[in-house]
Protein backbone atom coordinates (compact mmCIF):
# COMPACT_ATOMS: atom_id res chain seq x y z
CA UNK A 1 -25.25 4.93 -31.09
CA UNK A 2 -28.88 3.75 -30.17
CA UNK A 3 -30.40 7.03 -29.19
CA UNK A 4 -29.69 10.52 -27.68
CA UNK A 5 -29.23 9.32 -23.92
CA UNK A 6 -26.06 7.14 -24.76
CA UNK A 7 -24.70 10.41 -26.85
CA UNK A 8 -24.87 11.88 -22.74
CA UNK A 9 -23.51 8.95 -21.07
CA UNK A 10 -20.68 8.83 -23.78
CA UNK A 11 -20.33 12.52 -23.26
CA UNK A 12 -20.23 12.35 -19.81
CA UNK A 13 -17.60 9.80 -20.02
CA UNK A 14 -15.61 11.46 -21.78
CA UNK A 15 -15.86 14.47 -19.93
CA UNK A 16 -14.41 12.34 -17.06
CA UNK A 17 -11.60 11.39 -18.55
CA UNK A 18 -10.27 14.60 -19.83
CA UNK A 19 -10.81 15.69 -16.61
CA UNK A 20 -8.67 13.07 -14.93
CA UNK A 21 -5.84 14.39 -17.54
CA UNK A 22 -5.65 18.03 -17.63
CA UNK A 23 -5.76 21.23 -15.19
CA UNK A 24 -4.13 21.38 -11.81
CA UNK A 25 -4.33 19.10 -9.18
CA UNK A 26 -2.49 18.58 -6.04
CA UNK A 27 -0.89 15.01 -7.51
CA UNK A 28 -0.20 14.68 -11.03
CA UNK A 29 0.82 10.86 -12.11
CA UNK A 30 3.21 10.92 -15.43
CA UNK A 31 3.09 7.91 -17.35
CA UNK A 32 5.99 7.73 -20.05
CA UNK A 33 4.28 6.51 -22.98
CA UNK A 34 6.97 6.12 -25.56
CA UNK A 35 7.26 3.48 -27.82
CA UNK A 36 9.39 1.59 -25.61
CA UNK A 37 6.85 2.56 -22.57
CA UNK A 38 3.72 1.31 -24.77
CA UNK A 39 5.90 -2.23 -25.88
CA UNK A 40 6.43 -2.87 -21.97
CA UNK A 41 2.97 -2.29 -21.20
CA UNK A 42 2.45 1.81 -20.17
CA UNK A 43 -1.04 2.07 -21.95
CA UNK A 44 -2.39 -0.73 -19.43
CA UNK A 45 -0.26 0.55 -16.15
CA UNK A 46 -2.33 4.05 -17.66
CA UNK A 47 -5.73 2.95 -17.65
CA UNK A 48 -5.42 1.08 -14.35
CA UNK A 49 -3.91 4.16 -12.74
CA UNK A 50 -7.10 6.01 -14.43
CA UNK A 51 -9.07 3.26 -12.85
CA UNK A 52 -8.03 3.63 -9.54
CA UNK A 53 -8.75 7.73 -8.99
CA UNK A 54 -12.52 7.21 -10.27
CA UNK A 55 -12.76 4.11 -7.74
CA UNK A 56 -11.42 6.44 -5.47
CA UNK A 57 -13.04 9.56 -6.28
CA UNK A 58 -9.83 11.26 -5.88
CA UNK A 59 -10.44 14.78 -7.81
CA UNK A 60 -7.44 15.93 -6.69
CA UNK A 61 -5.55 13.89 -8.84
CA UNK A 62 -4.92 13.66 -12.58
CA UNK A 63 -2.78 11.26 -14.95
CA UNK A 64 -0.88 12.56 -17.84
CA UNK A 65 1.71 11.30 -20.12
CA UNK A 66 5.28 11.53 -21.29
CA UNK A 67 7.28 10.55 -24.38
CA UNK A 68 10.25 8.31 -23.76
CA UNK A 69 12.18 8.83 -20.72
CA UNK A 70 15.44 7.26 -22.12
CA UNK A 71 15.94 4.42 -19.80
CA UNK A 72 13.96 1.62 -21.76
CA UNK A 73 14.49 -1.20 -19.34
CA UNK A 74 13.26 0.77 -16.45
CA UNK A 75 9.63 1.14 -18.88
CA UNK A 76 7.06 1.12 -17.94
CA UNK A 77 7.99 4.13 -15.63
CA UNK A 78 5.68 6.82 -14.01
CA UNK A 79 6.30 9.98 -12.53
CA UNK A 80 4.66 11.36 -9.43
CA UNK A 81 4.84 14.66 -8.15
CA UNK A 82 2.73 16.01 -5.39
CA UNK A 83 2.47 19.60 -4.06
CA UNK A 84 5.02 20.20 -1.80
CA UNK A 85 7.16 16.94 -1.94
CA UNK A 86 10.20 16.12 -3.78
CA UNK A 87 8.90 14.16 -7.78
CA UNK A 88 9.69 10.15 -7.26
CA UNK A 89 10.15 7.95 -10.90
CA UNK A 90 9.20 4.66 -10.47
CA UNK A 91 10.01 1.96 -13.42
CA UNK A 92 8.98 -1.25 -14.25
CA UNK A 93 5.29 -0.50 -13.02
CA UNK A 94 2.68 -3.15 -14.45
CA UNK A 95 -1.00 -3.27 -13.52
CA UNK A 96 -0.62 -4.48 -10.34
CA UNK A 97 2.71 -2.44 -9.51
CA UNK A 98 0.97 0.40 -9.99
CA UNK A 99 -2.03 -1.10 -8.03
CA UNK A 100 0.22 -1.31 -5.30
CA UNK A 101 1.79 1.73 -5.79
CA UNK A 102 -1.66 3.83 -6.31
CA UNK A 103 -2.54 2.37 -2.52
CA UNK A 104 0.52 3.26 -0.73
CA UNK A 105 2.12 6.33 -2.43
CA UNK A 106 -1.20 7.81 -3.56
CA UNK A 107 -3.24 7.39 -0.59
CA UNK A 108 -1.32 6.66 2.08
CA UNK A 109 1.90 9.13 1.08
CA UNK A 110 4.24 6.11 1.59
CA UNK A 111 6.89 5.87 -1.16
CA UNK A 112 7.28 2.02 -2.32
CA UNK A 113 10.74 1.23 -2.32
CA UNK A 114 10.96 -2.33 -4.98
CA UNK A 115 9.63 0.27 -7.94
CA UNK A 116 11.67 3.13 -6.80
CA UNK A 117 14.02 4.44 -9.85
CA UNK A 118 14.62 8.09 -8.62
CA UNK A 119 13.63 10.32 -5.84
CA UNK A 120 14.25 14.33 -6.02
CA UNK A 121 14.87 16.28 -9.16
């Protein structure tokens, strides 16, 4: 640390993030980060997921995480649940998968069939 503004910045930063992971939104994005889920790849499906509501200034939403969800080849898996809708799983979601996911599930409220695991409780 150089001098007192980066302390802020770093704060501030921080302060972000937390925010993007706790409290209640309207959509809350579960990402199962197990040790099989961090092996496949969850941490980076997580940070691009956290990428993609700051691009997007979504406040609404927040990402969170899970331990193991006990189906290992499905990993890396997310959860989604959104007021008022039935919670979808999706598994095997990578960077881009979740890229692709983020856009049409996320913003557009279209569920993506090729990562869909389970739909309903």
């Amino acid at each position: 640390m150089k001098n007192l503004e980066e302390l802020k910045k770093i704060r501030e930063r921080v302060r972000k993030d937390l925010e993007l992971r706790t409290g209640k939104h309207r959509i809350k994005i579960v990402v199962c980060l197990g040790t099989c889920g961090i092996a496949a790849g969850a941490r980076e499906t997580m940070n691009t997921l956290i990428d993609l509501i700051a691009k997007n200034d979504r406040s609404d939403t927040i990402v969170t995480t899970a331990g193991c969800a006990g189906f290992c080849e499905q990993e890396p898996m997310i959860q989604i649940y959104i007021e008022d809708r039935e919670p979808v799983v999706y598994g095997k979601v990578d960077p881009k998968a979740a890229e692709e996911i983020f856009e049409k599930h996320i913003l557009k409220g279209e569920i993506v069939e090729k990562y869909l695991f389970l739909k309903g409780k």
